[in-house]
N, C-alpha and C. Protein backbone atom coordinates (compact mmCIF):
# COMPACT_ATOMS: atom_id res chain seq x y z
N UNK A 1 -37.34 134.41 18.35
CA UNK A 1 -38.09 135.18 19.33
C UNK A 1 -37.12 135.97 20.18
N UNK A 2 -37.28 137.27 20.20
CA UNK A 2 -36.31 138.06 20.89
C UNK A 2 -37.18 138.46 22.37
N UNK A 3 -36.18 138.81 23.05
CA UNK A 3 -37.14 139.17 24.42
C UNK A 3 -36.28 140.05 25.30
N UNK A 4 -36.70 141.77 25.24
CA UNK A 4 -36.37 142.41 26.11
C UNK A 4 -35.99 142.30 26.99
N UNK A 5 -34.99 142.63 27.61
CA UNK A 5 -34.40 142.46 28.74
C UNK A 5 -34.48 143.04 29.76
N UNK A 6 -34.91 144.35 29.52
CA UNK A 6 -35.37 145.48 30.62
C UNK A 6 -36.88 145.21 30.97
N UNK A 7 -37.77 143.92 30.02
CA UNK A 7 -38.79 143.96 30.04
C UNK A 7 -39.80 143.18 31.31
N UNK A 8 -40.59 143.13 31.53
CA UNK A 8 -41.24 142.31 32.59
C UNK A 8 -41.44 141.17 32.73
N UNK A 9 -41.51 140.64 31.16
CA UNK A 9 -41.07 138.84 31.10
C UNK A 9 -39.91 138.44 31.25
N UNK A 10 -39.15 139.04 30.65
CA UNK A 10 -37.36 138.36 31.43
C UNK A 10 -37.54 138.48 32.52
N UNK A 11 -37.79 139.92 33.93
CA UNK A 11 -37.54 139.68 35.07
C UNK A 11 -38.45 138.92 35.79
N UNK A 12 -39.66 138.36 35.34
CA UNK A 12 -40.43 137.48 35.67
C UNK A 12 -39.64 136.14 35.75
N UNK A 13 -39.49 136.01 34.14
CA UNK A 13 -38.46 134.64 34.05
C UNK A 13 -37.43 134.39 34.69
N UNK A 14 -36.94 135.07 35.47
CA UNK A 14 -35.57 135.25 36.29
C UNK A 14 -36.11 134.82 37.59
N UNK A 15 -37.33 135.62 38.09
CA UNK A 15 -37.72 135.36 39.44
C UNK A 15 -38.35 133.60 39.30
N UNK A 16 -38.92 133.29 38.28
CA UNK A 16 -39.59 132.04 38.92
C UNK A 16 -38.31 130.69 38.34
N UNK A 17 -37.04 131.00 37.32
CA UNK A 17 -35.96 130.13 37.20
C UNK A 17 -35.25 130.02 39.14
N UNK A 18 -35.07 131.44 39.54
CA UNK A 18 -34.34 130.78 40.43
C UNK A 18 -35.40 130.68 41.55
N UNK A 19 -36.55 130.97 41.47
CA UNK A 19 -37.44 129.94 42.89
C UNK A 19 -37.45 128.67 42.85
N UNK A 20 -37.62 128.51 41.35
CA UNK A 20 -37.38 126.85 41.53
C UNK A 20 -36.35 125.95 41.57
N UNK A 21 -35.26 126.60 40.95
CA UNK A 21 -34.20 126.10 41.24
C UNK A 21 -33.29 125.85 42.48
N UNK A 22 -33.84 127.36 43.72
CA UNK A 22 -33.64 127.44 44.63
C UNK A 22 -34.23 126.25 46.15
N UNK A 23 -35.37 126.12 45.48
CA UNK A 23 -36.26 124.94 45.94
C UNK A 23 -35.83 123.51 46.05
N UNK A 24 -35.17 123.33 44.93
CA UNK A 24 -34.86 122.23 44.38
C UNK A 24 -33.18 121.71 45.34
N UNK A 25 -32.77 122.94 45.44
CA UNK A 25 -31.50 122.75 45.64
C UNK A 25 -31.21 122.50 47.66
N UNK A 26 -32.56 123.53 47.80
CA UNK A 26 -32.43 123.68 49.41
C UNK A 26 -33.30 122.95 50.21
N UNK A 27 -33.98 121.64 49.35
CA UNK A 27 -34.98 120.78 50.16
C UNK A 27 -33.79 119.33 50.35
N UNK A 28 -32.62 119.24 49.84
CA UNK A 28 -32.03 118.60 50.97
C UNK A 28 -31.84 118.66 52.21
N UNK A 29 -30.86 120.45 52.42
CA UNK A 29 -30.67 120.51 53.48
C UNK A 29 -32.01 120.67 54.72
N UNK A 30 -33.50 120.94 54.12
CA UNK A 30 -34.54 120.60 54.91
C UNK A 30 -34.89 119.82 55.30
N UNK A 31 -34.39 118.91 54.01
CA UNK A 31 -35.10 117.56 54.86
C UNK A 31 -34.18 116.80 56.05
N UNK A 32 -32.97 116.79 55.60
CA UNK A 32 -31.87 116.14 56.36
C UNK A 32 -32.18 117.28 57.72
N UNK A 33 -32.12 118.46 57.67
CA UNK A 33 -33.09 119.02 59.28
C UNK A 33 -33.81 118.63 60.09
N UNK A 34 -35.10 118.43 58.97
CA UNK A 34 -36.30 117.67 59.68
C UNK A 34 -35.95 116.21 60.36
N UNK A 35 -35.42 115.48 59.65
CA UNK A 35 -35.48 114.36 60.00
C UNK A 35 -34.07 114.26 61.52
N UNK A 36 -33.46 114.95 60.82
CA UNK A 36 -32.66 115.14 62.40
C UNK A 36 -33.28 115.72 63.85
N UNK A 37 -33.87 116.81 63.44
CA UNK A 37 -35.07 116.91 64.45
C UNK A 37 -36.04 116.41 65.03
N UNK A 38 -36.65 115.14 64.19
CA UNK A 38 -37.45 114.11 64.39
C UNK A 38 -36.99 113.20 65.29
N UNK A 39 -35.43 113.05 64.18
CA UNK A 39 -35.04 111.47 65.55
C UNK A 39 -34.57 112.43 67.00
N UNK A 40 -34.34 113.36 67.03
CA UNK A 40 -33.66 113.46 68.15
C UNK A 40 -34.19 114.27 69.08
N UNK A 41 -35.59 114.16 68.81
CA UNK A 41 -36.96 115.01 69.56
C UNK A 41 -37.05 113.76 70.51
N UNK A 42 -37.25 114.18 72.04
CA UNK A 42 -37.04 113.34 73.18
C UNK A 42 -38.45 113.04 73.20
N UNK A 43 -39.76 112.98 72.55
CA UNK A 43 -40.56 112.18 73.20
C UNK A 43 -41.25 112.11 71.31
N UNK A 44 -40.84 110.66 70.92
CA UNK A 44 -41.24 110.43 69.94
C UNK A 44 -42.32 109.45 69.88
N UNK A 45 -43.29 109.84 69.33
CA UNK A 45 -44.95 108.40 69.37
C UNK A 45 -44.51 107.68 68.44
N UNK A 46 -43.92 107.80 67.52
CA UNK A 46 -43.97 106.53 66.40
C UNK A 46 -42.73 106.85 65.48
N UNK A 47 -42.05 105.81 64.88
CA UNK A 47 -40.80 106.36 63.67
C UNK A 47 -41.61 106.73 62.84
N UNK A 48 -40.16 107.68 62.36
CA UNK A 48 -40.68 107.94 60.88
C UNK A 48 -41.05 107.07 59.30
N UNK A 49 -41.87 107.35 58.99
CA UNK A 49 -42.54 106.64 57.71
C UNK A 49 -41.93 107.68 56.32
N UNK A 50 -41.82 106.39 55.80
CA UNK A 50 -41.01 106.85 54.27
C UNK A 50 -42.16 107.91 53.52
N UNK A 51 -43.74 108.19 54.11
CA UNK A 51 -44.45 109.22 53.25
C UNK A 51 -43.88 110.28 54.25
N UNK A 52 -43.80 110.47 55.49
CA UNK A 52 -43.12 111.90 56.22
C UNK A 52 -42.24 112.73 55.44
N UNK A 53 -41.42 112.15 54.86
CA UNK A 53 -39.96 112.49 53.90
C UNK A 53 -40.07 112.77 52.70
N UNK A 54 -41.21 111.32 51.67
CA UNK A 54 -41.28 111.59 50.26
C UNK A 54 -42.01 113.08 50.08
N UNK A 55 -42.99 113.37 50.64
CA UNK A 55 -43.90 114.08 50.60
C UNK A 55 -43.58 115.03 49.82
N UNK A 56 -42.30 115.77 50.78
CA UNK A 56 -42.04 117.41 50.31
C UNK A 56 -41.09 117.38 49.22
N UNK A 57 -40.45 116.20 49.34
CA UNK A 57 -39.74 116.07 47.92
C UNK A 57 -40.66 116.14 46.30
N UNK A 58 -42.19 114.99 46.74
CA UNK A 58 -42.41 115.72 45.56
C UNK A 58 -43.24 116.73 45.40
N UNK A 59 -43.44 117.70 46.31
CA UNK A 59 -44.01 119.32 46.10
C UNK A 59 -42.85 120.08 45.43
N UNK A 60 -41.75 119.85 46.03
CA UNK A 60 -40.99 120.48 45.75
C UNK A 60 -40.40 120.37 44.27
N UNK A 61 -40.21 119.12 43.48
CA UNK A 61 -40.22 118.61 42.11
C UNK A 61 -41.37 119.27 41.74
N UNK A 62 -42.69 119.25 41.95
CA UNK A 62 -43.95 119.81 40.90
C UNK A 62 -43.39 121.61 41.07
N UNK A 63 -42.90 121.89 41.99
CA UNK A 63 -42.66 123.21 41.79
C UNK A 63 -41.72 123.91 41.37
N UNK A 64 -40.32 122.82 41.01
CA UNK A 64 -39.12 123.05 39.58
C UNK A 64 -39.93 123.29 38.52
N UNK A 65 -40.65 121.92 38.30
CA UNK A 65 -41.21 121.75 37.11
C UNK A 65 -42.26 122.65 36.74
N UNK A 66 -42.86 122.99 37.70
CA UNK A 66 -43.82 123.75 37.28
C UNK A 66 -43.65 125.48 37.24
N UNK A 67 -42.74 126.07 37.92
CA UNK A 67 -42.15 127.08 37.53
C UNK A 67 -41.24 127.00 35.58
N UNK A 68 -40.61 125.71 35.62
CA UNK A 68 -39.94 125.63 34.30
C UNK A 68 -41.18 125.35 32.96
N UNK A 69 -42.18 124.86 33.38
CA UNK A 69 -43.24 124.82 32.43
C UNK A 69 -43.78 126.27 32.14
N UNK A 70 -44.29 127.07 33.07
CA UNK A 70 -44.23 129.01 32.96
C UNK A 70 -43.24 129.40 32.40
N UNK A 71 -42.09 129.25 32.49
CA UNK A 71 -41.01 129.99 31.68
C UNK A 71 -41.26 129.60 30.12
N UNK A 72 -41.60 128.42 30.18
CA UNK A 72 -41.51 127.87 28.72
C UNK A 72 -42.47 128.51 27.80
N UNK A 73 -43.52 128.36 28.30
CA UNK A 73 -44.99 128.77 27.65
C UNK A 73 -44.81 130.48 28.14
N UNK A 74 -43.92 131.37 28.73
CA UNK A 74 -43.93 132.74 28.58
C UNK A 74 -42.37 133.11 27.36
N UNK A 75 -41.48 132.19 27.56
CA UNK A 75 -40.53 132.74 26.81
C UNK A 75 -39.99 131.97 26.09
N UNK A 76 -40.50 130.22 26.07
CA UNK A 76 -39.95 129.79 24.72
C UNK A 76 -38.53 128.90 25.57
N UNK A 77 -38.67 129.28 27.04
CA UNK A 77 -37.43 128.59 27.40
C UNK A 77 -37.45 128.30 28.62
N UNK A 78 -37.04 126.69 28.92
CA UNK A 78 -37.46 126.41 30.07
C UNK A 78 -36.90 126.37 31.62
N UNK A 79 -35.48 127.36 31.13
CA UNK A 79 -34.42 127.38 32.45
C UNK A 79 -34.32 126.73 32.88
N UNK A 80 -34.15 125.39 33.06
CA UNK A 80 -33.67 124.95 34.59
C UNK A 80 -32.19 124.94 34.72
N UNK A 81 -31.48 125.75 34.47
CA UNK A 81 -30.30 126.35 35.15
C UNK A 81 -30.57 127.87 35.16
N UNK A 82 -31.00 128.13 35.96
CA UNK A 82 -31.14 129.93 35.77
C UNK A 82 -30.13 130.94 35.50
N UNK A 83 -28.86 130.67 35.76
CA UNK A 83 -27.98 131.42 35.07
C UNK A 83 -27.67 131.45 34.02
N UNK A 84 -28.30 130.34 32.81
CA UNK A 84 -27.76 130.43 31.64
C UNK A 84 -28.57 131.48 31.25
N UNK A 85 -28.86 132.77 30.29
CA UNK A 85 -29.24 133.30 29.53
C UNK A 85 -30.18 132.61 28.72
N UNK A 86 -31.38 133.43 28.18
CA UNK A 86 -32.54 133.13 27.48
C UNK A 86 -31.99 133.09 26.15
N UNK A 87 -31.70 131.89 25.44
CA UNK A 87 -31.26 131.80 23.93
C UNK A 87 -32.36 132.30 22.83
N UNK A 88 -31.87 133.12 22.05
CA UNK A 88 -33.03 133.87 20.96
C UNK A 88 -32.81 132.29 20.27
N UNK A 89 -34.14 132.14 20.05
CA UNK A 89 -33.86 130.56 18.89
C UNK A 89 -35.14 130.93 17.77
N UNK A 90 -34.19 131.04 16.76
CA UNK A 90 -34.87 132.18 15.58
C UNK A 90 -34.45 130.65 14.62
């Protein structure tokens, strides 16, 4: 399967490899934010609970995955490293 490069599915495939990858990579430094902001917010009602934290971690996993499931079913390939190049696999 060959796939244009100038075409609208590669630059599609490009935009949703690195949203999700981008996602994936920058919900550490969010969360380690949040939660620093949490503890060190001067009028706190209650600690934090381990669902406050899991939560966005796994939105953020369904939305690697689910950007890499679109790539797959549009080009045959499922990026999750977005810089590698779309392999023709003939």
């Amino acid at each position: 399967m060959s796939i244009d490069k100038k075409g609208f599915r590669y630059r599609l495939s490009n935009v949703l490899a690195w949203f999700g990858f981008s996602a994936l990579i920058g919900m550490p430094f969010l969360w380690v934010a949040g939660f620093v902001a949490y503890t060190l917010s001067p009028v706190t009602y209650r600690g934090p609970s381990s669902d406050d934290f899991n939560e966005p971690l796994i939105i953020v996993l369904l939305c690697y995955l689910g950007c890499a499931l679109v790539n797959y079913l549009m080009v045959g390939s499922p990026r999750l490293l977005p810089w590698r190049d779309i392999e023709d696999q003939e």
